[in-house]
PDB file of N, CA and C in Angstrom:
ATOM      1  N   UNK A   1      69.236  87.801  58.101  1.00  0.00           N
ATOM      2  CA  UNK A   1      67.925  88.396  58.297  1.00  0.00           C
ATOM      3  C   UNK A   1      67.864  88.956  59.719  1.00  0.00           C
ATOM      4  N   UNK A   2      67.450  90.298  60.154  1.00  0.00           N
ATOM      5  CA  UNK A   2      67.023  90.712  61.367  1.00  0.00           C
ATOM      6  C   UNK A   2      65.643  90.385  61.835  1.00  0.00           C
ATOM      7  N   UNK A   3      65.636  90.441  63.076  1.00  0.00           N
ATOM      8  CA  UNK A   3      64.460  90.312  63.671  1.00  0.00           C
ATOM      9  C   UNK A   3      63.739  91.621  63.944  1.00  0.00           C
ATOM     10  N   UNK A   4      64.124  92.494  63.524  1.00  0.00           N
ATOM     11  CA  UNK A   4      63.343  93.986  63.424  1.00  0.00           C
ATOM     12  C   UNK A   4      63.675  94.811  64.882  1.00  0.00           C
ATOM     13  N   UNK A   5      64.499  93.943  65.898  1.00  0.00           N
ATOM     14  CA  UNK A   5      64.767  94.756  66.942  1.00  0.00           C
ATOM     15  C   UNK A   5      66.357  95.225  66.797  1.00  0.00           C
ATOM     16  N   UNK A   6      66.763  96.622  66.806  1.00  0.00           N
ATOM     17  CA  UNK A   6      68.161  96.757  66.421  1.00  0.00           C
ATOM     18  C   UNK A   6      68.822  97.900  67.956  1.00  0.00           C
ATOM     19  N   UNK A   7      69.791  97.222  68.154  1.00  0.00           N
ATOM     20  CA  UNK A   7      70.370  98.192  69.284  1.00  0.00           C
ATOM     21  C   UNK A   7      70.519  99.533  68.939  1.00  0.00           C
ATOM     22  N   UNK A   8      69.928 100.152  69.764  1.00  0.00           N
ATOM     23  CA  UNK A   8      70.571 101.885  69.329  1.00  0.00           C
ATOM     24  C   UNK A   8      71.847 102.080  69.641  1.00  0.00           C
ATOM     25  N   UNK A   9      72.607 103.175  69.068  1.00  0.00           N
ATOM     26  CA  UNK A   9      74.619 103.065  68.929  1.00  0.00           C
ATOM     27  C   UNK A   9      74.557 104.084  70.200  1.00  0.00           C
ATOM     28  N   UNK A  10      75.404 104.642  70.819  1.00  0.00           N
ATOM     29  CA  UNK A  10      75.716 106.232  71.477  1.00  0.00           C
ATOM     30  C   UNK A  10      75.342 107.217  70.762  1.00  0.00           C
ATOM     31  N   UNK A  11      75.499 107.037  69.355  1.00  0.00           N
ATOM     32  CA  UNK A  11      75.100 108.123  68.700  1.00  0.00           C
ATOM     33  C   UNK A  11      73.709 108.610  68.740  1.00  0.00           C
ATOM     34  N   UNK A  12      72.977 107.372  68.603  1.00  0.00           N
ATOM     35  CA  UNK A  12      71.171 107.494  68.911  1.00  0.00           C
ATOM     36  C   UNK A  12      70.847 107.994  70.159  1.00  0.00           C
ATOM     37  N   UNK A  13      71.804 107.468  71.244  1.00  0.00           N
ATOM     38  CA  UNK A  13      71.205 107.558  72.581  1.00  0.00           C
ATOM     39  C   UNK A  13      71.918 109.334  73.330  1.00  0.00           C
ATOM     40  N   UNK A  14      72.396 110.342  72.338  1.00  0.00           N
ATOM     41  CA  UNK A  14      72.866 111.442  72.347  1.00  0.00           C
ATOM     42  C   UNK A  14      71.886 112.573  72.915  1.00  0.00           C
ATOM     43  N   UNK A  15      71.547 113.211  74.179  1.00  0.00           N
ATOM     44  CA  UNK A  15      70.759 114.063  74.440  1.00  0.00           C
ATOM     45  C   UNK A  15      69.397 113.625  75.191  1.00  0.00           C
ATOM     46  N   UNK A  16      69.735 111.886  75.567  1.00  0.00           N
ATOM     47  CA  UNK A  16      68.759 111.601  76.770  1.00  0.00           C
ATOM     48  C   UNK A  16      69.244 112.287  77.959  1.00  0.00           C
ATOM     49  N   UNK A  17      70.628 112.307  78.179  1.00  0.00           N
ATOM     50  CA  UNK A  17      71.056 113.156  79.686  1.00  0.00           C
ATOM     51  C   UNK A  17      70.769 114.354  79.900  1.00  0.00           C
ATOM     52  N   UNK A  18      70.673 115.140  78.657  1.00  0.00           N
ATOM     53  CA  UNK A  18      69.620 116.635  78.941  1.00  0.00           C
ATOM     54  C   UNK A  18      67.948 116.562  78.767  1.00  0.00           C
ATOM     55  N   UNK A  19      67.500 115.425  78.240  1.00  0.00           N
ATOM     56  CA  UNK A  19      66.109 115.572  78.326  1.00  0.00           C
ATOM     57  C   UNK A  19      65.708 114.959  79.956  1.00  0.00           C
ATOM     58  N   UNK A  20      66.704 114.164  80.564  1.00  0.00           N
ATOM     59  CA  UNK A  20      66.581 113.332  82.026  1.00  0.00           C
ATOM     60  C   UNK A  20      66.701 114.864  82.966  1.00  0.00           C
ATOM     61  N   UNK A  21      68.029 115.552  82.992  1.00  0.00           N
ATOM     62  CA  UNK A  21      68.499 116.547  83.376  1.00  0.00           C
ATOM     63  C   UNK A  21      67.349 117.631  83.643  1.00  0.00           C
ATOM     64  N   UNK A  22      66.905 117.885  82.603  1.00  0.00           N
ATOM     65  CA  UNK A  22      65.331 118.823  82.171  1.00  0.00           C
ATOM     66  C   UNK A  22      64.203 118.253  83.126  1.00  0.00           C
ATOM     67  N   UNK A  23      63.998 116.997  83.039  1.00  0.00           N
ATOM     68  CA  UNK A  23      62.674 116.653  84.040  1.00  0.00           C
ATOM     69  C   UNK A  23      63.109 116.570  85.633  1.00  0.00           C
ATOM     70  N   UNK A  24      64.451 116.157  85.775  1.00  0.00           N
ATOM     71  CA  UNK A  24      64.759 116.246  87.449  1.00  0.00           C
ATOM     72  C   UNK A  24      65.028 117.465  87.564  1.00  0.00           C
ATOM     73  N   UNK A  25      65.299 118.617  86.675  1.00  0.00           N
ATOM     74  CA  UNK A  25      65.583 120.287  87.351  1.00  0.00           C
ATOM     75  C   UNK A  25      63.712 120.766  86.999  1.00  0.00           C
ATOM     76  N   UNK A  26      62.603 120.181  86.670  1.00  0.00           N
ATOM     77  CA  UNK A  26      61.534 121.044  86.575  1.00  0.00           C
ATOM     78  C   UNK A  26      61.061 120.527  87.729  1.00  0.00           C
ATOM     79  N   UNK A  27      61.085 119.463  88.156  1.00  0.00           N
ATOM     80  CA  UNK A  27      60.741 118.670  89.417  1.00  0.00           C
ATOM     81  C   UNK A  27      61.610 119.208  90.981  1.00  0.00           C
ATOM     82  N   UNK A  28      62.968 119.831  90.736  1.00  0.00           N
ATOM     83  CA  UNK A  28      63.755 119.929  91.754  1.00  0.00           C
ATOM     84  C   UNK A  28      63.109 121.039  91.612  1.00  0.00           C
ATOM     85  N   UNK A  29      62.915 122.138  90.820  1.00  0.00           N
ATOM     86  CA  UNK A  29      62.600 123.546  90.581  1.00  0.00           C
ATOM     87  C   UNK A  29      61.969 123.831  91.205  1.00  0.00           C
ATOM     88  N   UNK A  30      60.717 122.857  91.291  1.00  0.00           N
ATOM     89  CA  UNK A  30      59.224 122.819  91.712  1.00  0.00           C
ATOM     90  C   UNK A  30      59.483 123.017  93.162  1.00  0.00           C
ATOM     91  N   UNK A  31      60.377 122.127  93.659  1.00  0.00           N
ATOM     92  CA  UNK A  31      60.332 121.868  94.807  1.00  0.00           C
ATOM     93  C   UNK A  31      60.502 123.063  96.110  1.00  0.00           C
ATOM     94  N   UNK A  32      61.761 123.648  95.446  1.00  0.00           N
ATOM     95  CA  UNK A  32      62.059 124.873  95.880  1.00  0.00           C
ATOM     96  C   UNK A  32      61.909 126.086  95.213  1.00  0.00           C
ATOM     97  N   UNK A  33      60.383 125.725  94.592  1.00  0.00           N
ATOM     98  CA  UNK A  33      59.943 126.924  94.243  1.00  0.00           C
ATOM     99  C   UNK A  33      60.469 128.030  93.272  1.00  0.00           C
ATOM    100  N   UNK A  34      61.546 127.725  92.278  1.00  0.00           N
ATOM    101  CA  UNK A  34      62.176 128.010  91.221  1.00  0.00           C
ATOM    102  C   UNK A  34      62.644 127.704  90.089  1.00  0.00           C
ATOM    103  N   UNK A  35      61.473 127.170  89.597  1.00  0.00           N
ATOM    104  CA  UNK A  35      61.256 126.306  87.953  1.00  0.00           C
ATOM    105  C   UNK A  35      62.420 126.727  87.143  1.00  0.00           C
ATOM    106  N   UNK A  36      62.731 128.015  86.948  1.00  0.00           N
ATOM    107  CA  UNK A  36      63.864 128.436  86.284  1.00  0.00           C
ATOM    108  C   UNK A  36      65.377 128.201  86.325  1.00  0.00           C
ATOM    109  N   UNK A  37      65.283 128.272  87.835  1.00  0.00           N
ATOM    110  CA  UNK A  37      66.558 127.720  88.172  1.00  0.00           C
ATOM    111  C   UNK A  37      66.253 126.303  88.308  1.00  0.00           C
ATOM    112  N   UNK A  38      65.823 125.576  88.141  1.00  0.00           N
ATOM    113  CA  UNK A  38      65.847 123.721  88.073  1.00  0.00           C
ATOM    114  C   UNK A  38      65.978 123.637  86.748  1.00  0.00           C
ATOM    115  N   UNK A  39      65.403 124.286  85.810  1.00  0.00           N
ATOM    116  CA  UNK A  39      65.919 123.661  84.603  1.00  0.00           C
ATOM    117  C   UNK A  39      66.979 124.163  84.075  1.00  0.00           C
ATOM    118  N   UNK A  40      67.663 125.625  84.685  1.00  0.00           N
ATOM    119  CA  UNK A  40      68.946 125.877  84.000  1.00  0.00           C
ATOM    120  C   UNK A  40      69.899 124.484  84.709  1.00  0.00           C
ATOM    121  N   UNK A  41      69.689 124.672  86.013  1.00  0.00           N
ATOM    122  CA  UNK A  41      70.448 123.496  86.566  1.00  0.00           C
ATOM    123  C   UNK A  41      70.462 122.003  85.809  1.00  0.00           C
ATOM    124  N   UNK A  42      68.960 121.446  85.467  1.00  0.00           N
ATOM    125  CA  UNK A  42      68.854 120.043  84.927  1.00  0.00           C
ATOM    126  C   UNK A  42      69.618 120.670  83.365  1.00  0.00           C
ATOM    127  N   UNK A  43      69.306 121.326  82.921  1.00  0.00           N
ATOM    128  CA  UNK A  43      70.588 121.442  81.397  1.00  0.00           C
ATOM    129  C   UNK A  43      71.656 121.210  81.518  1.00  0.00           C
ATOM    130  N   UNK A  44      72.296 121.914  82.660  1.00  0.00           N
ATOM    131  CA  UNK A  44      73.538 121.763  83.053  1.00  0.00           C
ATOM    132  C   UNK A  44      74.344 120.694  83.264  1.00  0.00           C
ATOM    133  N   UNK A  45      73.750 120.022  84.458  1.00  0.00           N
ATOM    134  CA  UNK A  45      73.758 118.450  84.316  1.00  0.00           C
ATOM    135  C   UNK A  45      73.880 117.714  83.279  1.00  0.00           C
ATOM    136  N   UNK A  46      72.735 117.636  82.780  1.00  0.00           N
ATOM    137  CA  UNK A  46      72.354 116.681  81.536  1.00  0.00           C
ATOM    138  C   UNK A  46      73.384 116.882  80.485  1.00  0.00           C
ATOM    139  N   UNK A  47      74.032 117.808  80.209  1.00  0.00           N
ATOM    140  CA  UNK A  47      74.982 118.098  79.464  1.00  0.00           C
ATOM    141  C   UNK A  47      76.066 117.432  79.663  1.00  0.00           C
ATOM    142  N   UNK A  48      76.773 118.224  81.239  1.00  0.00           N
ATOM    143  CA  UNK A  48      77.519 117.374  81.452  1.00  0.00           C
ATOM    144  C   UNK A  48      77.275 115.856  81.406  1.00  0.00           C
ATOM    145  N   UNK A  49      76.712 115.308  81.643  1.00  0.00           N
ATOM    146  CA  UNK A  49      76.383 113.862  81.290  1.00  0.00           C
ATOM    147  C   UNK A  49      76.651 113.656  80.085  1.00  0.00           C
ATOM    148  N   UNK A  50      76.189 113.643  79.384  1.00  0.00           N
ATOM    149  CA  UNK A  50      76.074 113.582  77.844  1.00  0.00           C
ATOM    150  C   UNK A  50      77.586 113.343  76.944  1.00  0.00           C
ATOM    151  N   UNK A  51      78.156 114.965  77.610  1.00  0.00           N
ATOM    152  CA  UNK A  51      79.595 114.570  77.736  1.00  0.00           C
ATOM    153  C   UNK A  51      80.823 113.801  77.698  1.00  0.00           C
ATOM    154  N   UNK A  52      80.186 113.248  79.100  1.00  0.00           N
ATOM    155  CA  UNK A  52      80.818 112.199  79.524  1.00  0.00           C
ATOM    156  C   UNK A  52      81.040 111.043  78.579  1.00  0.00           C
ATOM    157  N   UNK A  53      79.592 110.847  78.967  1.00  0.00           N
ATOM    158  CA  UNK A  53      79.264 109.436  77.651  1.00  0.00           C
ATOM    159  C   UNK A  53      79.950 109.671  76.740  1.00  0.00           C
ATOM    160  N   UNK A  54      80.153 110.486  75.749  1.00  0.00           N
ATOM    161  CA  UNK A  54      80.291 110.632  74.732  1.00  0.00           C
ATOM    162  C   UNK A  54      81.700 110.758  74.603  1.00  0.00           C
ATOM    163  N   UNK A  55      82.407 111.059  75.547  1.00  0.00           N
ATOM    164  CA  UNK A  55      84.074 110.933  75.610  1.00  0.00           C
ATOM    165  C   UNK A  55      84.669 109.524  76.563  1.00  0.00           C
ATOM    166  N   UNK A  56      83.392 108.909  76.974  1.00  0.00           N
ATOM    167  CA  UNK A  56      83.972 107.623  77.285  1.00  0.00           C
ATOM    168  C   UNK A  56      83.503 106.543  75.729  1.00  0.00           C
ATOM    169  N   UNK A  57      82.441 106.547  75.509  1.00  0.00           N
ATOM    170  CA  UNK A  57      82.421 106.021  74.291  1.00  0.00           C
ATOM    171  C   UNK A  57      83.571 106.061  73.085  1.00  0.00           C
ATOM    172  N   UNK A  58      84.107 107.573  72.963  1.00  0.00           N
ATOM    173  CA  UNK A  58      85.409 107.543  71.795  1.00  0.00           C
ATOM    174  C   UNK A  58      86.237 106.907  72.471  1.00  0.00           C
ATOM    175  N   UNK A  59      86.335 107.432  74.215  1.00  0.00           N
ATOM    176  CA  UNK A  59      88.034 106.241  73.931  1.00  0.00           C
ATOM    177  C   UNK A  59      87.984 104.830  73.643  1.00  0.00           C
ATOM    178  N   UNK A  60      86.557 104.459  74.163  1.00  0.00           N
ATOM    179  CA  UNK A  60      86.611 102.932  74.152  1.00  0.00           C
ATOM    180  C   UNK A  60      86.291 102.399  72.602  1.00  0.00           C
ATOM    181  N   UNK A  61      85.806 103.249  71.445  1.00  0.00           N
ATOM    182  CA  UNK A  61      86.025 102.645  70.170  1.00  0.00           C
ATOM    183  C   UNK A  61      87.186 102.891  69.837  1.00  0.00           C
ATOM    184  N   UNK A  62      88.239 104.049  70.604  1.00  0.00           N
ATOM    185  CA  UNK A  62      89.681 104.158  70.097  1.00  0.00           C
ATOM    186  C   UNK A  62      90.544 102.462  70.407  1.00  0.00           C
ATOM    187  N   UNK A  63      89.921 102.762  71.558  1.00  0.00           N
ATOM    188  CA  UNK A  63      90.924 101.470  72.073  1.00  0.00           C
ATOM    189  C   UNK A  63      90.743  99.995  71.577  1.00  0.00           C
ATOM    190  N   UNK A  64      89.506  99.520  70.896  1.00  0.00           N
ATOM    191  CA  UNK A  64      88.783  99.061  70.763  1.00  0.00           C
ATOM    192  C   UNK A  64      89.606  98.519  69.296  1.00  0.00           C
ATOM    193  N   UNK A  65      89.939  99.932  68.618  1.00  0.00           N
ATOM    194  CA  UNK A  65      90.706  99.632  67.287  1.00  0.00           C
ATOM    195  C   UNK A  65      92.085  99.787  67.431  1.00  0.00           C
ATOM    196  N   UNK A  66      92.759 100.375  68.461  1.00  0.00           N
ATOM    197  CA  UNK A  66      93.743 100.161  68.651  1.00  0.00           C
ATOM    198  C   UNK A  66      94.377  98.551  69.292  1.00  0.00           C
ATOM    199  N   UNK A  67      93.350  97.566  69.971  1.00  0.00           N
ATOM    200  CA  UNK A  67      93.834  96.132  70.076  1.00  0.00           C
ATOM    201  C   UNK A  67      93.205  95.551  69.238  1.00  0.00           C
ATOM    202  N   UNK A  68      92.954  95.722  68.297  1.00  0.00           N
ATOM    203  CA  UNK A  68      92.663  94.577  66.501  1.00  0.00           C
ATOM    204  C   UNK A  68      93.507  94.292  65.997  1.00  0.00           C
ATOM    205  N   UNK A  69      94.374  93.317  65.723  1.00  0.00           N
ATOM    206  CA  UNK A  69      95.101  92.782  65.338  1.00  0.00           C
ATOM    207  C   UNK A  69      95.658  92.972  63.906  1.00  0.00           C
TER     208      UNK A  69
END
């Protein structure tokens, strides 16, 4: 039986680094006065992030099944 609280996988958590990315480039944008360029920038970012995660996550379920016995 669960207790109704369930971990979200990587897969769920896919595209918080561009929605994070998006609010620190409308905020950086702001700052210096170029909303446009802060959020092409926070996409950019956030992407790359996203990325990341997402190619450190495969190796580590690769590897993960590669030491199972």
């Amino acid at each position: 039986m669960t207790d109704g609280k369930s971990k979200k996988s990587k897969k769920d958590k896919a595209g918080y680094g561009i929605g994070i990315g998006i609010a620190l480039g409308v905020a950086f944008g702001a700052a210096i006065n170029n909303v446009g360029l802060g959020i092409a920038l926070g996409i950019c970012f956030g992407a790359a992030y996203d990325a990341t995660q997402a190619k450190k996550a495969k190796e580590k379920s690769k590897d993960d099944e590669n030491s199972d016995p």
